[in-house]
C-alpha atoms as a PDB file:
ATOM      1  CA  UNK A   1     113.854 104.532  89.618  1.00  0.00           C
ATOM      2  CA  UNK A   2     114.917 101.823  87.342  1.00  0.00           C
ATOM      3  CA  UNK A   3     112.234  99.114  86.588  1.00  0.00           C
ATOM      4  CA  UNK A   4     112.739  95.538  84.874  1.00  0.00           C
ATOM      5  CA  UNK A   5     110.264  93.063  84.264  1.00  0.00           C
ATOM      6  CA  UNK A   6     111.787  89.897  84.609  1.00  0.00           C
ATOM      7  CA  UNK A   7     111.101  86.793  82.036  1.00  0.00           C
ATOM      8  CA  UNK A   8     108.268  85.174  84.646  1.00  0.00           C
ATOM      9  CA  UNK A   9     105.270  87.508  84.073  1.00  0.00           C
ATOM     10  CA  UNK A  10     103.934  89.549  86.917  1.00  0.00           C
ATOM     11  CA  UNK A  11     107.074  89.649  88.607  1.00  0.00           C
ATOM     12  CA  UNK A  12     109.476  93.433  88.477  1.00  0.00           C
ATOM     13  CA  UNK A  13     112.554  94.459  89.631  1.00  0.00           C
ATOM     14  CA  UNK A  14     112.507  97.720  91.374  1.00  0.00           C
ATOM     15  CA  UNK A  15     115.882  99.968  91.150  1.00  0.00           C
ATOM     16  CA  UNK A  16     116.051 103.263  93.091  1.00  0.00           C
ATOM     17  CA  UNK A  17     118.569 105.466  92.767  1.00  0.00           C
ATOM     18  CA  UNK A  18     120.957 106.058  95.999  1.00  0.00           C
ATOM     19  CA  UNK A  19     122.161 108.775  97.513  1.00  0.00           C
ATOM     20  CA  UNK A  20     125.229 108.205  99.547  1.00  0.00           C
ATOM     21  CA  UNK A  21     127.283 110.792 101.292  1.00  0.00           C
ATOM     22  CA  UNK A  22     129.825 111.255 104.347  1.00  0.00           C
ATOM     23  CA  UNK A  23     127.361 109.843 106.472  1.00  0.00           C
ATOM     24  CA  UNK A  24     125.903 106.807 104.643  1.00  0.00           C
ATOM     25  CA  UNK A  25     123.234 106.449 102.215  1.00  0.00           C
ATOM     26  CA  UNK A  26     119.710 107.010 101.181  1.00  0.00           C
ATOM     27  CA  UNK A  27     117.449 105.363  99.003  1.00  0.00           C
ATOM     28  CA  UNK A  28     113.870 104.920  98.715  1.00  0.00           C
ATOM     29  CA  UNK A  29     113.066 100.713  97.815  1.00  0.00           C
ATOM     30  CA  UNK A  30     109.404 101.364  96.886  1.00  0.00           C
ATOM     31  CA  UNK A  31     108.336 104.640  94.887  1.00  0.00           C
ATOM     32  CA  UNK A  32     104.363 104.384  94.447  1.00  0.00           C
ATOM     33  CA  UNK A  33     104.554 105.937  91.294  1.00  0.00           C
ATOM     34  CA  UNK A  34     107.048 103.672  89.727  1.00  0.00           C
ATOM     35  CA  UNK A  35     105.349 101.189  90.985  1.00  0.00           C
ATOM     36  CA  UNK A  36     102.148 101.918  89.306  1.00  0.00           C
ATOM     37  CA  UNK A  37     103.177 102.906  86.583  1.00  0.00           C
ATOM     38  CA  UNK A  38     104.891  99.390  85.987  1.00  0.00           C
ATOM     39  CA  UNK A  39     102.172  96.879  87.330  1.00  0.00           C
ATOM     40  CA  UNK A  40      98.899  98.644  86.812  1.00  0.00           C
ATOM     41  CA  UNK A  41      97.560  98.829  90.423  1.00  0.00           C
ATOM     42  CA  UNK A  42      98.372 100.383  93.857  1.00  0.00           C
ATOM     43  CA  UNK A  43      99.860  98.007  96.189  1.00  0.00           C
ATOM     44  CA  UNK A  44      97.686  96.709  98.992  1.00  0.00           C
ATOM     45  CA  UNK A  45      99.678  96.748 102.419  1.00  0.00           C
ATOM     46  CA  UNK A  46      97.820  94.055 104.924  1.00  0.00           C
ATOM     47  CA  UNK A  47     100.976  93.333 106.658  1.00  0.00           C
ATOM     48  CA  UNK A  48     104.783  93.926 106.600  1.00  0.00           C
ATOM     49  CA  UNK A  49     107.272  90.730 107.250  1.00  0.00           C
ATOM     50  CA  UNK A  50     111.136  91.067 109.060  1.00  0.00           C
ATOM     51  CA  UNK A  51     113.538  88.504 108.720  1.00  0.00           C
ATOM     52  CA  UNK A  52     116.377  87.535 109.365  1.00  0.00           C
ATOM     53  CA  UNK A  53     119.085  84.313 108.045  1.00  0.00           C
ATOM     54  CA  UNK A  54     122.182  83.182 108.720  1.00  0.00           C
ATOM     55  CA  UNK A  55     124.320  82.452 105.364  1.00  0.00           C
ATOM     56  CA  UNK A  56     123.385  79.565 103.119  1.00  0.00           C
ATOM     57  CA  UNK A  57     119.051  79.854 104.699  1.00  0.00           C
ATOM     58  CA  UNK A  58     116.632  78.960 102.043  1.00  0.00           C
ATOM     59  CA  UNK A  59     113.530  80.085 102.483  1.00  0.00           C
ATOM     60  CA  UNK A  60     110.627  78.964 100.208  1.00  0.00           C
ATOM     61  CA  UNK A  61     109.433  77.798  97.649  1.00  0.00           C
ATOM     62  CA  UNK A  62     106.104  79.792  98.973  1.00  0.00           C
ATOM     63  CA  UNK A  63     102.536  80.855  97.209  1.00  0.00           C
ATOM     64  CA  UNK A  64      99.074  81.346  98.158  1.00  0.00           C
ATOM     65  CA  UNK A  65      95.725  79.866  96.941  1.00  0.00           C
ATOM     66  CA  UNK A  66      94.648  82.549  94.811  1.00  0.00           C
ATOM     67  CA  UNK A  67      91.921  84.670  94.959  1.00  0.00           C
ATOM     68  CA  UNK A  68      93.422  86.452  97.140  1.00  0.00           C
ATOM     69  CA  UNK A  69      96.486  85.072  97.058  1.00  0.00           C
ATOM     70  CA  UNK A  70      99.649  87.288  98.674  1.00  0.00           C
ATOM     71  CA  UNK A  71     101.841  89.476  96.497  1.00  0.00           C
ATOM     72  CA  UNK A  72     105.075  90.537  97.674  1.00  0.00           C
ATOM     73  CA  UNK A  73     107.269  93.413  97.590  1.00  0.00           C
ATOM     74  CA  UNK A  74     111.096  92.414  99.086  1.00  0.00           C
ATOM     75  CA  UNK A  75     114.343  94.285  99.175  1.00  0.00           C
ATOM     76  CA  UNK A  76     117.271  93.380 101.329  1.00  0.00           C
ATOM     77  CA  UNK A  77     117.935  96.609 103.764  1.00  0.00           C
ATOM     78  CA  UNK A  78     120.757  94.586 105.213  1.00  0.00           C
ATOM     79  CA  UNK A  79     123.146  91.726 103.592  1.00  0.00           C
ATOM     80  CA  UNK A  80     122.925  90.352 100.647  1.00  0.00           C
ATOM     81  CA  UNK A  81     120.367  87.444  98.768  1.00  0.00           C
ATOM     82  CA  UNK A  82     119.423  85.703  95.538  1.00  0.00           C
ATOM     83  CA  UNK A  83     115.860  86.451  95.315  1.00  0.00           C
ATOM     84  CA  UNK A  84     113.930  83.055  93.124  1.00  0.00           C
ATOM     85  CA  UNK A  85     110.597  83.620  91.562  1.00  0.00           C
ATOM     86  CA  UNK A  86     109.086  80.696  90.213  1.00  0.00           C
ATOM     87  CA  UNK A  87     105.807  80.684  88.462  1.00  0.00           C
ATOM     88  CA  UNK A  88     103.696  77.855  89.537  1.00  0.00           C
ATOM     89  CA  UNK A  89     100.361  79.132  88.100  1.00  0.00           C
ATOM     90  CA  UNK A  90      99.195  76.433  85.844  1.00  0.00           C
ATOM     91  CA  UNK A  91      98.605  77.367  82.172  1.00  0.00           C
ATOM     92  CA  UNK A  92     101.336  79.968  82.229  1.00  0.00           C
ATOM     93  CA  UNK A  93     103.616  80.147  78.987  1.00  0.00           C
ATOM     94  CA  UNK A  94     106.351  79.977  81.579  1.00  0.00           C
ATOM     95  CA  UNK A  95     105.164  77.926  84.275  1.00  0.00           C
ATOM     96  CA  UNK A  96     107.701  75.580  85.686  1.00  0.00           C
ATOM     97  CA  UNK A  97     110.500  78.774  84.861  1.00  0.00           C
ATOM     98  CA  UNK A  98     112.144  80.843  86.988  1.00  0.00           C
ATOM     99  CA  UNK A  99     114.121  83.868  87.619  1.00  0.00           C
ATOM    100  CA  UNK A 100     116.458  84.957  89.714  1.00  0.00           C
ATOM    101  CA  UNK A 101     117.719  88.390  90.871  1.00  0.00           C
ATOM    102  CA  UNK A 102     120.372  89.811  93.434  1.00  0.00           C
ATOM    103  CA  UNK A 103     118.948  91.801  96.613  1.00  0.00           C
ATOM    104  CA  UNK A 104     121.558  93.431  98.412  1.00  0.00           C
ATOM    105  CA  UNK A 105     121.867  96.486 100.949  1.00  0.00           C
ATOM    106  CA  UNK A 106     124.097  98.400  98.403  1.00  0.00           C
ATOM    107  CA  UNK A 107     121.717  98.352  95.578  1.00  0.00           C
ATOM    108  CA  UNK A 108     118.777  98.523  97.652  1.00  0.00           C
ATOM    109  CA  UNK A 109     116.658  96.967  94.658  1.00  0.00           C
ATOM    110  CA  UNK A 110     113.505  95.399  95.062  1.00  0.00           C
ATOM    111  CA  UNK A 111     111.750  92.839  93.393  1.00  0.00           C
ATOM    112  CA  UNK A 112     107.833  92.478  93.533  1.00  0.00           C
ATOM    113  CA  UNK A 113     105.862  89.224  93.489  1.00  0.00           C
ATOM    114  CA  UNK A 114     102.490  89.203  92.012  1.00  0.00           C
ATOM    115  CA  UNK A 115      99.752  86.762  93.211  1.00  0.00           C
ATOM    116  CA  UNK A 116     100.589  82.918  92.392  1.00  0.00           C
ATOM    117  CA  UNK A 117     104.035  83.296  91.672  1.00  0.00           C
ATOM    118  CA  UNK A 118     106.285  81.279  94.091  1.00  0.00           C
ATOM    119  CA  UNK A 119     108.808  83.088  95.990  1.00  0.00           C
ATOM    120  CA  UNK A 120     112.175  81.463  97.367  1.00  0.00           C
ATOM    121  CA  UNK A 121     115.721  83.076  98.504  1.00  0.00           C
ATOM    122  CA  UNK A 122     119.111  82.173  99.940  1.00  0.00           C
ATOM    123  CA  UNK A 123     120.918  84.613 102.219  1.00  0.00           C
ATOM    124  CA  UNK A 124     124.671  84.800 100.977  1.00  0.00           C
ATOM    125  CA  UNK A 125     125.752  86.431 104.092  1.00  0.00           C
ATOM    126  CA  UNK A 126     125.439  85.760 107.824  1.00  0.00           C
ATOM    127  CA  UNK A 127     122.596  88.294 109.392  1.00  0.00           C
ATOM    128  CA  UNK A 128     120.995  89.275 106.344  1.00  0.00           C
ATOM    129  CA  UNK A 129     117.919  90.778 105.594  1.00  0.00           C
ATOM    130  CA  UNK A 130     114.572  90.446 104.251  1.00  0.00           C
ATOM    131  CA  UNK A 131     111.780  93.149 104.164  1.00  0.00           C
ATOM    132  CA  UNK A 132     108.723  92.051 102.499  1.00  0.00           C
ATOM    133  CA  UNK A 133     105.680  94.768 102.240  1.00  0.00           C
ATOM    134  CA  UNK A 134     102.461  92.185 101.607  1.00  0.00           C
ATOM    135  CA  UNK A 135      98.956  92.307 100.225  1.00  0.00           C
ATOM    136  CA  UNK A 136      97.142  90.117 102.599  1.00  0.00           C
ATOM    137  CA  UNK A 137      97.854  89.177 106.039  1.00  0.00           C
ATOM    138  CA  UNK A 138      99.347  85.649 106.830  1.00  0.00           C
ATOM    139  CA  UNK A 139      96.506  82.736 106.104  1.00  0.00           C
ATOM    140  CA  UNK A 140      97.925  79.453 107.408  1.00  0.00           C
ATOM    141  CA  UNK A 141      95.176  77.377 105.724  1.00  0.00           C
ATOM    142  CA  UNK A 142      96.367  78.713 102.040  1.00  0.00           C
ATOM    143  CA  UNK A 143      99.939  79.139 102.215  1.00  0.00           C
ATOM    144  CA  UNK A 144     101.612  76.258 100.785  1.00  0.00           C
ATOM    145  CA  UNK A 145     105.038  75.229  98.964  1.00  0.00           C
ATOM    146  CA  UNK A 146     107.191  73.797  96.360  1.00  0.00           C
ATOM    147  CA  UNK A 147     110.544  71.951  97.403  1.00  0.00           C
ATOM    148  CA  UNK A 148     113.500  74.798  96.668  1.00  0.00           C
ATOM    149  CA  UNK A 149     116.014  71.576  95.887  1.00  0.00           C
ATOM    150  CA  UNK A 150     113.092  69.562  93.458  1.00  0.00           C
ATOM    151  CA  UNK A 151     114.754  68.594  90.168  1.00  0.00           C
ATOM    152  CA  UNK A 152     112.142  70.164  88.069  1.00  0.00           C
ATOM    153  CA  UNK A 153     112.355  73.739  88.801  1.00  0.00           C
ATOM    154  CA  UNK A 154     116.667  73.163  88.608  1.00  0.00           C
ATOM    155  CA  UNK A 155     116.868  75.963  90.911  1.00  0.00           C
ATOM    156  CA  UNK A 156     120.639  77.350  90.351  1.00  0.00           C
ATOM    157  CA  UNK A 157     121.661  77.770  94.543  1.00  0.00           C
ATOM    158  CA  UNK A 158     125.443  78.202  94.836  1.00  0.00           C
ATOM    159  CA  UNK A 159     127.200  75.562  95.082  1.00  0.00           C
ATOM    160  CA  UNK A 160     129.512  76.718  97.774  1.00  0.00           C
ATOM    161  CA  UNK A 161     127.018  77.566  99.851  1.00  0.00           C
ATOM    162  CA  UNK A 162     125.934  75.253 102.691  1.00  0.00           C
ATOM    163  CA  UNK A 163     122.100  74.765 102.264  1.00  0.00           C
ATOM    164  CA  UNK A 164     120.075  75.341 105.416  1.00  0.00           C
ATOM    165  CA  UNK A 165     116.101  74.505 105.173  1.00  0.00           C
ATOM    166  CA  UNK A 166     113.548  73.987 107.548  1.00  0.00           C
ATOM    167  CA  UNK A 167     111.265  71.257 107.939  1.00  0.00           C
ATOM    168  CA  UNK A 168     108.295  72.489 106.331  1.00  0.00           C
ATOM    169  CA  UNK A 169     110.773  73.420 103.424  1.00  0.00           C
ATOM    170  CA  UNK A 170     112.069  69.898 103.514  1.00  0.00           C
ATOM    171  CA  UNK A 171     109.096  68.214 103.693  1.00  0.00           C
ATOM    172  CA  UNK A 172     107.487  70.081 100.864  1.00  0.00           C
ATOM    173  CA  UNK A 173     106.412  68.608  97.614  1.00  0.00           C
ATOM    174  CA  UNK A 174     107.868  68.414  94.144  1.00  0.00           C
ATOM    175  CA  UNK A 175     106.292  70.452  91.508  1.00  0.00           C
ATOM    176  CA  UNK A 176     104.918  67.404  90.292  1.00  0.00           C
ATOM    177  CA  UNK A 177     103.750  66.715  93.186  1.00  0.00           C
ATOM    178  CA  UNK A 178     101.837  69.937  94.262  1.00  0.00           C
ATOM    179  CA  UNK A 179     100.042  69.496  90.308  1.00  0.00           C
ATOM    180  CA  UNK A 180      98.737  66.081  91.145  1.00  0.00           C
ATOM    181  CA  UNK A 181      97.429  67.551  94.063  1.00  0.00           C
ATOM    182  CA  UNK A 182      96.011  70.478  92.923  1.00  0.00           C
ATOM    183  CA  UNK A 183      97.827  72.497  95.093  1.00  0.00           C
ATOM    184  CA  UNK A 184      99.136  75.399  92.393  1.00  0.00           C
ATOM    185  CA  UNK A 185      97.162  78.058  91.173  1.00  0.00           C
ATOM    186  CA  UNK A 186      95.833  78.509  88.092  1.00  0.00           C
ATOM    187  CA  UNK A 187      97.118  80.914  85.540  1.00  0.00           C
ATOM    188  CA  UNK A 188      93.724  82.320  84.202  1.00  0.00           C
ATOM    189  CA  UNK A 189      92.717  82.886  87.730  1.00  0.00           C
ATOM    190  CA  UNK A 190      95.501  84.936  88.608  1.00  0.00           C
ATOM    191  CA  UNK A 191      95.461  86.353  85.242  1.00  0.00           C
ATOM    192  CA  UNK A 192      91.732  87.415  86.238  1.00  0.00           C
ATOM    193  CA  UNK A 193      92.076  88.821  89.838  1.00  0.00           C
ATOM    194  CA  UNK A 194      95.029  91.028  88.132  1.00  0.00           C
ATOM    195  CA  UNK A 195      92.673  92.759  85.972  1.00  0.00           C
ATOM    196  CA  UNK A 196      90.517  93.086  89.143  1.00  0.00           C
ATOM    197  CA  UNK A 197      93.277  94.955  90.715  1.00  0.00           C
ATOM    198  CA  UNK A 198      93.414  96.946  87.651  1.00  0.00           C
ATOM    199  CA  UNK A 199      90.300  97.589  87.671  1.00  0.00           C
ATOM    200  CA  UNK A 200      89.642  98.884  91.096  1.00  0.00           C
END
């Protein structure tokens, strides 16, 4: 397997090698050892989320109040995406930065999502995809968001690409916004509960 770390830290891009044939193709998206051997820590499964967009669905900008957080592990088993990882952990030499990688069901790479990061995509064909293997269970009362269109994270979507959101998407704040709040998570704190993870 073939691992990147992209430029917002805490965040990898999984590669396996496939194995196609007269009948299709095999790969394996997450490889424990690969895994980690790149991050440092096992990763916790508390729950596994499906779904599925029609072409031109943004979903995100999401995160989690961290400790605990929610890291995520996504690949695309079906379709094609442009995964966005934005770090919104406050402190961060990159925070306000993103990155952005393609998921599709050819390459069958993955990309994993450590705590406080914020996580976004746009499906770039009808019926596509998501798979996301996650560290903690869904916590309505911590999960929050960034706007995907807010000026200051100048998140490239394509351009010919009709945008399709949903309210709470819509309705979420700017990254301005979620600082004055005191919404985002702080970059020593994450940096902390990481070394926890190591160290357990």
């Amino acid at each position: 397997m073939r691992v990147r770390e992209t430029k917002i830290l805490g965040s990898w891009e999984f590669t396996p090698k496939a194995f196609p044939d007269d009948r299709g193709v095999f790969a394996a998206p997450f490889q424990e050892a690969a895994f980690l051997d790149a991050v440092g820590h096992p990763l916790r499964l508390a729950q596994t989320n499906h779904s599925t967009s029609r072409r031109g669905t943004i979903r995100g900008v999401h995160f989690a109040d961290v400790p605990p957080g929610q890291a995520k592990y996504v690949y695309c088993p079906r379709g094609a995406l442009l995964d966005v990882v934005v770090d919104l952990r406050v402190g961060s030499p990159t925070f306000g930065e993103h990155d952005v990688v393609r998921l599709d069901s050819t390459a069958l790479n993955a990309l994993y999502v450590a705590e406080g990061i914020g996580h976004a995509f746009i499906a770039l064909e009808d019926d596509t995809t998501m798979t996301y293997l996650c560290s903690e269970g869904y916590n309505p009362t911590g999960e929050h968001g960034v706007n995907p269109l807010c000026p200051e994270l100048a998140i490239p979507w394509p351009a010919d690409v009709a945008q399709i959101l949903s309210e709470r998407d819509t309705a979420a704040p700017t990254l301005s916004e979620a600082l004055a709040a005191g919404l985002l998570p702080d970059f020593e704190e994450c940096q902390a509960w990481y070394a926890k993870l190591r160290s357990t």
